[in-house]
PDB file of N, CA and C in Angstrom:
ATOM      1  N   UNK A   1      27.184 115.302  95.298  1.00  0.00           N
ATOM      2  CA  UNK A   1      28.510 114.732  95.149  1.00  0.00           C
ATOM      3  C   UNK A   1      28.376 113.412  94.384  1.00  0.00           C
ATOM      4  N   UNK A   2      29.139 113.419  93.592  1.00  0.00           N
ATOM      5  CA  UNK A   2      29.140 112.146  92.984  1.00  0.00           C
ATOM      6  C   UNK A   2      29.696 110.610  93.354  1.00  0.00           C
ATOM      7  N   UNK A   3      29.354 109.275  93.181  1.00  0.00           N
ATOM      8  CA  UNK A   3      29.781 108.424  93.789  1.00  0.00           C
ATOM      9  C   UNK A   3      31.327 108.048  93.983  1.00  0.00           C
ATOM     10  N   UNK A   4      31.611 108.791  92.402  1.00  0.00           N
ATOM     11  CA  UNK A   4      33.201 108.094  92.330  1.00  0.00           C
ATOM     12  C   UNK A   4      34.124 109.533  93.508  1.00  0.00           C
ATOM     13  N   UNK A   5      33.742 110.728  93.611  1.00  0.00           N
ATOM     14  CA  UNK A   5      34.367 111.795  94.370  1.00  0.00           C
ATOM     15  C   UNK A   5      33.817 111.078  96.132  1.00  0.00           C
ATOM     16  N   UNK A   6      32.798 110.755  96.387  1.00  0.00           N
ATOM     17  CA  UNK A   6      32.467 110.199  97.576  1.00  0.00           C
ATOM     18  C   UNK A   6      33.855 109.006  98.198  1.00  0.00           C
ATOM     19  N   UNK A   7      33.559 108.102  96.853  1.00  0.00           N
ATOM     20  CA  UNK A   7      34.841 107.035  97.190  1.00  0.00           C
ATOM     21  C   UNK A   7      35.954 107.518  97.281  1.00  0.00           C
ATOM     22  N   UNK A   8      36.407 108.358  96.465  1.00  0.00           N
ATOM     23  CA  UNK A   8      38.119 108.943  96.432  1.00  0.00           C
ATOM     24  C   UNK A   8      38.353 109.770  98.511  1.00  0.00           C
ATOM     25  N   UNK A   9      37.187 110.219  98.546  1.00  0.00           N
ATOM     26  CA  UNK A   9      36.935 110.617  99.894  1.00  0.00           C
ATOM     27  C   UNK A   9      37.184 109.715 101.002  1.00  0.00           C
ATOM     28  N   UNK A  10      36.811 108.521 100.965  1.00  0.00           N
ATOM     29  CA  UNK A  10      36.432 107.570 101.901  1.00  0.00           C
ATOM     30  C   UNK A  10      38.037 107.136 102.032  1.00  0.00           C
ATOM     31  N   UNK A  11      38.443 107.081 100.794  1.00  0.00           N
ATOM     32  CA  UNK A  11      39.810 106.360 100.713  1.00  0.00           C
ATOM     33  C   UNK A  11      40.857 107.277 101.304  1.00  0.00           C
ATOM     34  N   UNK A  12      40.716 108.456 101.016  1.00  0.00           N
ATOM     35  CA  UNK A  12      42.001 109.289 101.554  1.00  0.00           C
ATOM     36  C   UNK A  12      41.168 109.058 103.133  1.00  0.00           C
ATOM     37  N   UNK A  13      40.368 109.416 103.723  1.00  0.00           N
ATOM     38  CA  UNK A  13      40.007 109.236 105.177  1.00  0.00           C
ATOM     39  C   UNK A  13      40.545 108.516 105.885  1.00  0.00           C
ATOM     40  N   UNK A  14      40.740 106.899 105.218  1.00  0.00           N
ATOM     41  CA  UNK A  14      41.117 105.571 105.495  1.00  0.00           C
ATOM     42  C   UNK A  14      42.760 105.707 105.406  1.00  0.00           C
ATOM     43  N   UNK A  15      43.374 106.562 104.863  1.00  0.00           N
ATOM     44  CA  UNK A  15      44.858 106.392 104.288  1.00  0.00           C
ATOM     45  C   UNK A  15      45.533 107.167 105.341  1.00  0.00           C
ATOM     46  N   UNK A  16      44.532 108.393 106.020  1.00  0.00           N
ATOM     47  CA  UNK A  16      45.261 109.247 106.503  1.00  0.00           C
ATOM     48  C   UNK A  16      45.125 108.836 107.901  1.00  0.00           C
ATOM     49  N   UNK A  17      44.549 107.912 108.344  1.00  0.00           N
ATOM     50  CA  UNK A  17      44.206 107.511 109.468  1.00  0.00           C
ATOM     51  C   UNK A  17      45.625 106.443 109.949  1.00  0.00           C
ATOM     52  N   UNK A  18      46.208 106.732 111.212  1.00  0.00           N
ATOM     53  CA  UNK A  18      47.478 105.957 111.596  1.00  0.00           C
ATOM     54  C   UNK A  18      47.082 104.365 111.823  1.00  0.00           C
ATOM     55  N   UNK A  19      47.628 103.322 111.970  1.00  0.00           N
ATOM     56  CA  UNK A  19      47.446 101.868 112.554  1.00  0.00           C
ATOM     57  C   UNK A  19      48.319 102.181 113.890  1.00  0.00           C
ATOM     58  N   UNK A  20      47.794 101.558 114.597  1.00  0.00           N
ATOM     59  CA  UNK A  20      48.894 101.566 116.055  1.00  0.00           C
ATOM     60  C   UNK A  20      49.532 100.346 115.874  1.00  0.00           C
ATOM     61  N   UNK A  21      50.783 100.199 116.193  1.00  0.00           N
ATOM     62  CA  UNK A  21      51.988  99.544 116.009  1.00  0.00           C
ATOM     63  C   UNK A  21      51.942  98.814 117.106  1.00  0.00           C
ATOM     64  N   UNK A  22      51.778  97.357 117.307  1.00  0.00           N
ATOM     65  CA  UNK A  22      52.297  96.972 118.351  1.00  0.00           C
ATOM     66  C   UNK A  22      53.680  96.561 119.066  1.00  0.00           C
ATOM     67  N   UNK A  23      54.089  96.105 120.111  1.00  0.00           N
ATOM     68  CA  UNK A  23      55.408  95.644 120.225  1.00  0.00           C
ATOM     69  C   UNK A  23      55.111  93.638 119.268  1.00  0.00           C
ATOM     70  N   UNK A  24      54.557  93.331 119.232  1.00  0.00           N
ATOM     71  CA  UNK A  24      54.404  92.163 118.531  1.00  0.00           C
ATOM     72  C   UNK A  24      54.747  92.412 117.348  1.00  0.00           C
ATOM     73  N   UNK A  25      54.579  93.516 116.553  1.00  0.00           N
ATOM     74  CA  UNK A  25      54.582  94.136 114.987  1.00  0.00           C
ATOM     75  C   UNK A  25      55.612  94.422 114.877  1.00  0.00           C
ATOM     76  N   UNK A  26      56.875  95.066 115.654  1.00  0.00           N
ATOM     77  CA  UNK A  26      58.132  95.702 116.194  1.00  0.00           C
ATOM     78  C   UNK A  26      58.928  94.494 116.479  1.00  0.00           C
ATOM     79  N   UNK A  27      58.667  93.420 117.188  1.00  0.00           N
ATOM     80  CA  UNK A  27      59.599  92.274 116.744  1.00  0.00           C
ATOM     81  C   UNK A  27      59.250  91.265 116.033  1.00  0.00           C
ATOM     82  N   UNK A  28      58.104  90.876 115.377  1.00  0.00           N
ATOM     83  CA  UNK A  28      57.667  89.789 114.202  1.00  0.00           C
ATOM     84  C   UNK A  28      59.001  90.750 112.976  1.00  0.00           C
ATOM     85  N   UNK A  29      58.833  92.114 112.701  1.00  0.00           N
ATOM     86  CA  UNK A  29      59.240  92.520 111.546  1.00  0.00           C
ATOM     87  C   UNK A  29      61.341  92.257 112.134  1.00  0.00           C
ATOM     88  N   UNK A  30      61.456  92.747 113.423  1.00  0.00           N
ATOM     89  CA  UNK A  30      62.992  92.517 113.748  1.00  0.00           C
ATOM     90  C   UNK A  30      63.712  91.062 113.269  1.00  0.00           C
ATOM     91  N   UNK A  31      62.757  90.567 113.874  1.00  0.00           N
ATOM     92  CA  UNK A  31      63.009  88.926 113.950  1.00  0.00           C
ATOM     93  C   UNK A  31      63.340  88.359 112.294  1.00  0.00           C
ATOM     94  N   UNK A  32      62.634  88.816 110.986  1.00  0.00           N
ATOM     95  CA  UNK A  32      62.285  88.863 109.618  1.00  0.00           C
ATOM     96  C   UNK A  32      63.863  89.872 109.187  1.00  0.00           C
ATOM     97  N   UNK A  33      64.075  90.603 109.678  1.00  0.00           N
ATOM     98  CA  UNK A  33      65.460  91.454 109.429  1.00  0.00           C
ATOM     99  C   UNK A  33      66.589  90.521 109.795  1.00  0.00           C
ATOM    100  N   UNK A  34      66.713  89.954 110.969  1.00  0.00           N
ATOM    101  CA  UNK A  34      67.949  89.085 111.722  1.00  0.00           C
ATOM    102  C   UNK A  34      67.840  87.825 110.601  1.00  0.00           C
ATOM    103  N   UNK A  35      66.878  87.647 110.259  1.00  0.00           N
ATOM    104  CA  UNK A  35      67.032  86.394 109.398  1.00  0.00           C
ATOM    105  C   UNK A  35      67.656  86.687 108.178  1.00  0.00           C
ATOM    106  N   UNK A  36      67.325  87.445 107.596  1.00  0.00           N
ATOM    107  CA  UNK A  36      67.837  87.763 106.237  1.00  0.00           C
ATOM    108  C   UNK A  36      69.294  88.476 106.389  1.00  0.00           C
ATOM    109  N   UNK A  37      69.468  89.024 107.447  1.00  0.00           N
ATOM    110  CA  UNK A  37      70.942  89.646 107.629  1.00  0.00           C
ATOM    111  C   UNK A  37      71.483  88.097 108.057  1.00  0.00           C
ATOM    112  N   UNK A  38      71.066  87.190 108.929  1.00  0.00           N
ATOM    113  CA  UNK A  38      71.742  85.832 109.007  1.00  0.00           C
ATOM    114  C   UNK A  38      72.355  85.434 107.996  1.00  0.00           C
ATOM    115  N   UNK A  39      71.535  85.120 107.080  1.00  0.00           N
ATOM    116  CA  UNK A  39      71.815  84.413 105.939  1.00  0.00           C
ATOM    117  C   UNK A  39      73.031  85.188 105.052  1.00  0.00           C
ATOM    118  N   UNK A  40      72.644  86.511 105.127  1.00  0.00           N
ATOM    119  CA  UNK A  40      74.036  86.907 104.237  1.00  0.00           C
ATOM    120  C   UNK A  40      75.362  87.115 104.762  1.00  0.00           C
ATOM    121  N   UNK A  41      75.479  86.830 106.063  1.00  0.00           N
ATOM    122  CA  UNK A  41      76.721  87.163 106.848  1.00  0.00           C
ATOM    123  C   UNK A  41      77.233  85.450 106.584  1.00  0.00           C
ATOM    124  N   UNK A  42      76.165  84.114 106.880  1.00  0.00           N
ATOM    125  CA  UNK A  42      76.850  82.989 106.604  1.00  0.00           C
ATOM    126  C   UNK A  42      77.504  83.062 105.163  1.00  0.00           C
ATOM    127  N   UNK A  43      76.512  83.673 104.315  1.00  0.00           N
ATOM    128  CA  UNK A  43      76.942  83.220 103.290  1.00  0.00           C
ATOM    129  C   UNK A  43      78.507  84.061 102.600  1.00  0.00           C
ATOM    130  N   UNK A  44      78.738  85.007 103.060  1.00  0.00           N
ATOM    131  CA  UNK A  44      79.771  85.929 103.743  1.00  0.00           C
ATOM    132  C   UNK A  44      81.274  85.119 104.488  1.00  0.00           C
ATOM    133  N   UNK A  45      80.732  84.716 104.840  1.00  0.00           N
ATOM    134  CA  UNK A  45      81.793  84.323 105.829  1.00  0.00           C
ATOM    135  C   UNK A  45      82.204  83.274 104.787  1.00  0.00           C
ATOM    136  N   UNK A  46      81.672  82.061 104.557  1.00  0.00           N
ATOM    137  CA  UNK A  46      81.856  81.242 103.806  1.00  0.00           C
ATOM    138  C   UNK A  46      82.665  81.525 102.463  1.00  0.00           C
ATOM    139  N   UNK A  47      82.624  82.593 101.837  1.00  0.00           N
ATOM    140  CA  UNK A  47      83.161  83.113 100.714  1.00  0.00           C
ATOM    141  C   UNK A  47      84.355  84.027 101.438  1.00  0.00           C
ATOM    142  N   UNK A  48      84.535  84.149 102.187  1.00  0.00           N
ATOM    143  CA  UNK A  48      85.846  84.634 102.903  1.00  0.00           C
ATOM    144  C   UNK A  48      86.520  83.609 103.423  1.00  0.00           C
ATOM    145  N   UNK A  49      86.046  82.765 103.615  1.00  0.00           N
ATOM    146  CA  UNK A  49      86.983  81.659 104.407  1.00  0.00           C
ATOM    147  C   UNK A  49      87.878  80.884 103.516  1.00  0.00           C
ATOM    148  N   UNK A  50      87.052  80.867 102.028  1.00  0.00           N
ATOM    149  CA  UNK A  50      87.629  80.073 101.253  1.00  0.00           C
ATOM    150  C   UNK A  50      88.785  81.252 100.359  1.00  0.00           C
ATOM    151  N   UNK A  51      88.472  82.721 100.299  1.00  0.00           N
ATOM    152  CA  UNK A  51      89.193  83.377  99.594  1.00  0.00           C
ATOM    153  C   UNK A  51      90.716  83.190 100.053  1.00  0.00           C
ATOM    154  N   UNK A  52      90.489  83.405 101.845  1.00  0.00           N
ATOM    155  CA  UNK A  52      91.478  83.119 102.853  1.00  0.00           C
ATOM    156  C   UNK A  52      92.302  81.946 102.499  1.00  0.00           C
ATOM    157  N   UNK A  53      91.841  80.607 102.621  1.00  0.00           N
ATOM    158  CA  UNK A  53      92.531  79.728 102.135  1.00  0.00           C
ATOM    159  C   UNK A  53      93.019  79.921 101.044  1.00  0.00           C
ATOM    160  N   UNK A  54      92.687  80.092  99.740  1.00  0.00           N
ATOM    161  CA  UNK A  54      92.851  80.432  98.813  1.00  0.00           C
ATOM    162  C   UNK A  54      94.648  81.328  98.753  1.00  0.00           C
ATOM    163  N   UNK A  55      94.179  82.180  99.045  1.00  0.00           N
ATOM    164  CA  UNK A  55      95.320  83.631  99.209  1.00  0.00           C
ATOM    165  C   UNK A  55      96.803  82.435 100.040  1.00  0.00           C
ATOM    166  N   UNK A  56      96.212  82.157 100.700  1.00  0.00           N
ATOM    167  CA  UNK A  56      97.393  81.631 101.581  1.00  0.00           C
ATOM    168  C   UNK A  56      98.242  80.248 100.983  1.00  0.00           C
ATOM    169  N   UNK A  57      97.442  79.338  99.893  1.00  0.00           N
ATOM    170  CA  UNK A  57      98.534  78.480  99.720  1.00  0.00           C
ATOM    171  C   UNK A  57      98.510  78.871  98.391  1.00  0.00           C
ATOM    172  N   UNK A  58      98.287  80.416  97.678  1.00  0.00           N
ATOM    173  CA  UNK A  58      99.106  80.910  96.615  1.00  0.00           C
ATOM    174  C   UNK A  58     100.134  82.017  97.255  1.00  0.00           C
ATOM    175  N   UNK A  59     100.389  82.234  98.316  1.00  0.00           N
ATOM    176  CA  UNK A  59     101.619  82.768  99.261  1.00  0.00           C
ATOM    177  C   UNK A  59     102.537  81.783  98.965  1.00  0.00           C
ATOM    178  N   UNK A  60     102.111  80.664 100.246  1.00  0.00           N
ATOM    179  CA  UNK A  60     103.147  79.772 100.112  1.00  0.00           C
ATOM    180  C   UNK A  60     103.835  79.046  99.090  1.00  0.00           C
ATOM    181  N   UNK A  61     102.648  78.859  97.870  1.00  0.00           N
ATOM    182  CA  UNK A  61     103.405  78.525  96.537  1.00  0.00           C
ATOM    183  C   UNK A  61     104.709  79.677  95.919  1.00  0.00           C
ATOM    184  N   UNK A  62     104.614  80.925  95.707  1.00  0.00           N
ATOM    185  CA  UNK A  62     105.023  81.770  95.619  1.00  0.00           C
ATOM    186  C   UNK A  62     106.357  81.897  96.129  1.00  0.00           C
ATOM    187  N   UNK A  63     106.288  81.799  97.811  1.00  0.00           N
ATOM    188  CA  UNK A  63     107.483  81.875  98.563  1.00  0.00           C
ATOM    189  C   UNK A  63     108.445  80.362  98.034  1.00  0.00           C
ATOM    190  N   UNK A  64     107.787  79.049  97.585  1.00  0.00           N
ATOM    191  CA  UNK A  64     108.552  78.463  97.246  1.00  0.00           C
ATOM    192  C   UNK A  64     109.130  78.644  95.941  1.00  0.00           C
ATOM    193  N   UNK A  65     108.600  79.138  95.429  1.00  0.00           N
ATOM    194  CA  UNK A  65     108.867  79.445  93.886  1.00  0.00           C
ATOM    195  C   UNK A  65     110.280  80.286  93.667  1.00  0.00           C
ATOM    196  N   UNK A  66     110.209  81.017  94.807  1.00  0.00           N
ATOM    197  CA  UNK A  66     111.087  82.238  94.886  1.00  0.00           C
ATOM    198  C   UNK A  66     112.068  81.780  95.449  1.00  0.00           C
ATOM    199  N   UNK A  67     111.977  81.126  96.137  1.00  0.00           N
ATOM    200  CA  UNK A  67     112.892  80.609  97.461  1.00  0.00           C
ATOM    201  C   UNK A  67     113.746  79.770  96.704  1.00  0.00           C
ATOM    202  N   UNK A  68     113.184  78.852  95.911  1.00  0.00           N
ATOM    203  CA  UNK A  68     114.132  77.959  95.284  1.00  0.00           C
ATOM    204  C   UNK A  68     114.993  78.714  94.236  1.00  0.00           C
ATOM    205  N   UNK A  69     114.316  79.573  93.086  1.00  0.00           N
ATOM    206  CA  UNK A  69     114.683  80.923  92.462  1.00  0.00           C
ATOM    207  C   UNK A  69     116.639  81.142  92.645  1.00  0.00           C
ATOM    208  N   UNK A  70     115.938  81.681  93.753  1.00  0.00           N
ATOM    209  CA  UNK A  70     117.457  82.079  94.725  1.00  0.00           C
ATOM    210  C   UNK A  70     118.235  81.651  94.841  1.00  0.00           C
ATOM    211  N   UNK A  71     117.712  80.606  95.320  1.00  0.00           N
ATOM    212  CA  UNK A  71     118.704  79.329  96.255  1.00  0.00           C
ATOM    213  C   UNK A  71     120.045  78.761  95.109  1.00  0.00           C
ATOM    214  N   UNK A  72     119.362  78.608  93.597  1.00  0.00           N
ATOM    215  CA  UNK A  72     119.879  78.118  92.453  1.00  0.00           C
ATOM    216  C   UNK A  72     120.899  79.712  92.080  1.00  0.00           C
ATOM    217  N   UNK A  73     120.221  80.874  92.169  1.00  0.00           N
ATOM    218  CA  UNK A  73     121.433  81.736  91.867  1.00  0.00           C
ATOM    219  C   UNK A  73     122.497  82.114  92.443  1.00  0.00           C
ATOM    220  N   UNK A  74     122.274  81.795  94.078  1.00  0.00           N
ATOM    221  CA  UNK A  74     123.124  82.021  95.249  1.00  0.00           C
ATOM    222  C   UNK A  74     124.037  80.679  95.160  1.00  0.00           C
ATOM    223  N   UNK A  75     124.083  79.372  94.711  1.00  0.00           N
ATOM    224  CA  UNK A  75     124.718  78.406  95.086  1.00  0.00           C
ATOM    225  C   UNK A  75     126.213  78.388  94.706  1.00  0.00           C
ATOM    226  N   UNK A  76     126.915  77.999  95.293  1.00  0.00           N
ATOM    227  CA  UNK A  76     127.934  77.971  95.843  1.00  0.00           C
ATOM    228  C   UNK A  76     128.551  77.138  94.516  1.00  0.00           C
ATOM    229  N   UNK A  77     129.429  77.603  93.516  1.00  0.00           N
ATOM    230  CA  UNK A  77     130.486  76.306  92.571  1.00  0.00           C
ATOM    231  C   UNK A  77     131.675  75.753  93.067  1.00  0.00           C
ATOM    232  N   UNK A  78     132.325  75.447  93.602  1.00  0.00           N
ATOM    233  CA  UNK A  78     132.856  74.314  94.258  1.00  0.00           C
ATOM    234  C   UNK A  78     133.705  73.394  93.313  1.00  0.00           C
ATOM    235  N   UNK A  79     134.895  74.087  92.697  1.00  0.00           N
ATOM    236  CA  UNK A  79     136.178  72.873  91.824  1.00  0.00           C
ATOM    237  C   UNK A  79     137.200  72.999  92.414  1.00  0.00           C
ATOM    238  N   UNK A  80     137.300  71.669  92.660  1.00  0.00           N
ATOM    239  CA  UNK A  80     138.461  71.286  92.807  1.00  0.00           C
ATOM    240  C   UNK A  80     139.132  70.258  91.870  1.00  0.00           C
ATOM    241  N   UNK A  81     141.038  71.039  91.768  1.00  0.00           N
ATOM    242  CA  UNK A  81     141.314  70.373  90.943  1.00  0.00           C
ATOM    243  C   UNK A  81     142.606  69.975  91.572  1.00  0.00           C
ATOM    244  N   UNK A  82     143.006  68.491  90.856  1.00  0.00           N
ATOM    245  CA  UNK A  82     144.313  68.278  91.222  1.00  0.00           C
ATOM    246  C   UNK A  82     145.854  68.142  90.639  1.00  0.00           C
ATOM    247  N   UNK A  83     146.215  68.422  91.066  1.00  0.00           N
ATOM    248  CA  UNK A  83     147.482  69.038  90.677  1.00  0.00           C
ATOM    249  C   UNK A  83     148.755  67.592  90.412  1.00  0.00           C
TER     250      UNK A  83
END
């Protein structure tokens, strides 16, 4: 057998062989997940909070916009004349 078919041997042996998992390995890697899901939910929230604000005093601009709109076509003309 040749050296380089010996090695290709050794290596699949080594590959096919399991690692046992500990519970230390099972939450070092959890703990590494919660962090990175942390970070994108703050950063989440933060970009919603402001969309929120956002949305809401272009409502209220809106409703005044409209409101006054109205108010000027609905108003009341009012002559009096005297006789």
């Amino acid at each position: 057998m040749s050296p380089r078919r010996k090695a290709k041997k050794a290596m699949a042996a080594t590959a096919t062989q399991p690692k046992s998992i500990t519970r230390g390995d099972i939450e070092s890697k959890l703990r590494e997940l919660q962090g990175e899901v942390g970070d994108s939910v703050e950063s989440a929230r933060n970009v919603g909070l402001v969309a929120g604000v956002g949305a809401a005093v272009l409502i209220v601009l809106l409703a005044y916009i409209f409101g006054r709109r109205r108010g000027k076509k609905r108003q009341m003309v009012l002559e009096i004349r005297r006789i």
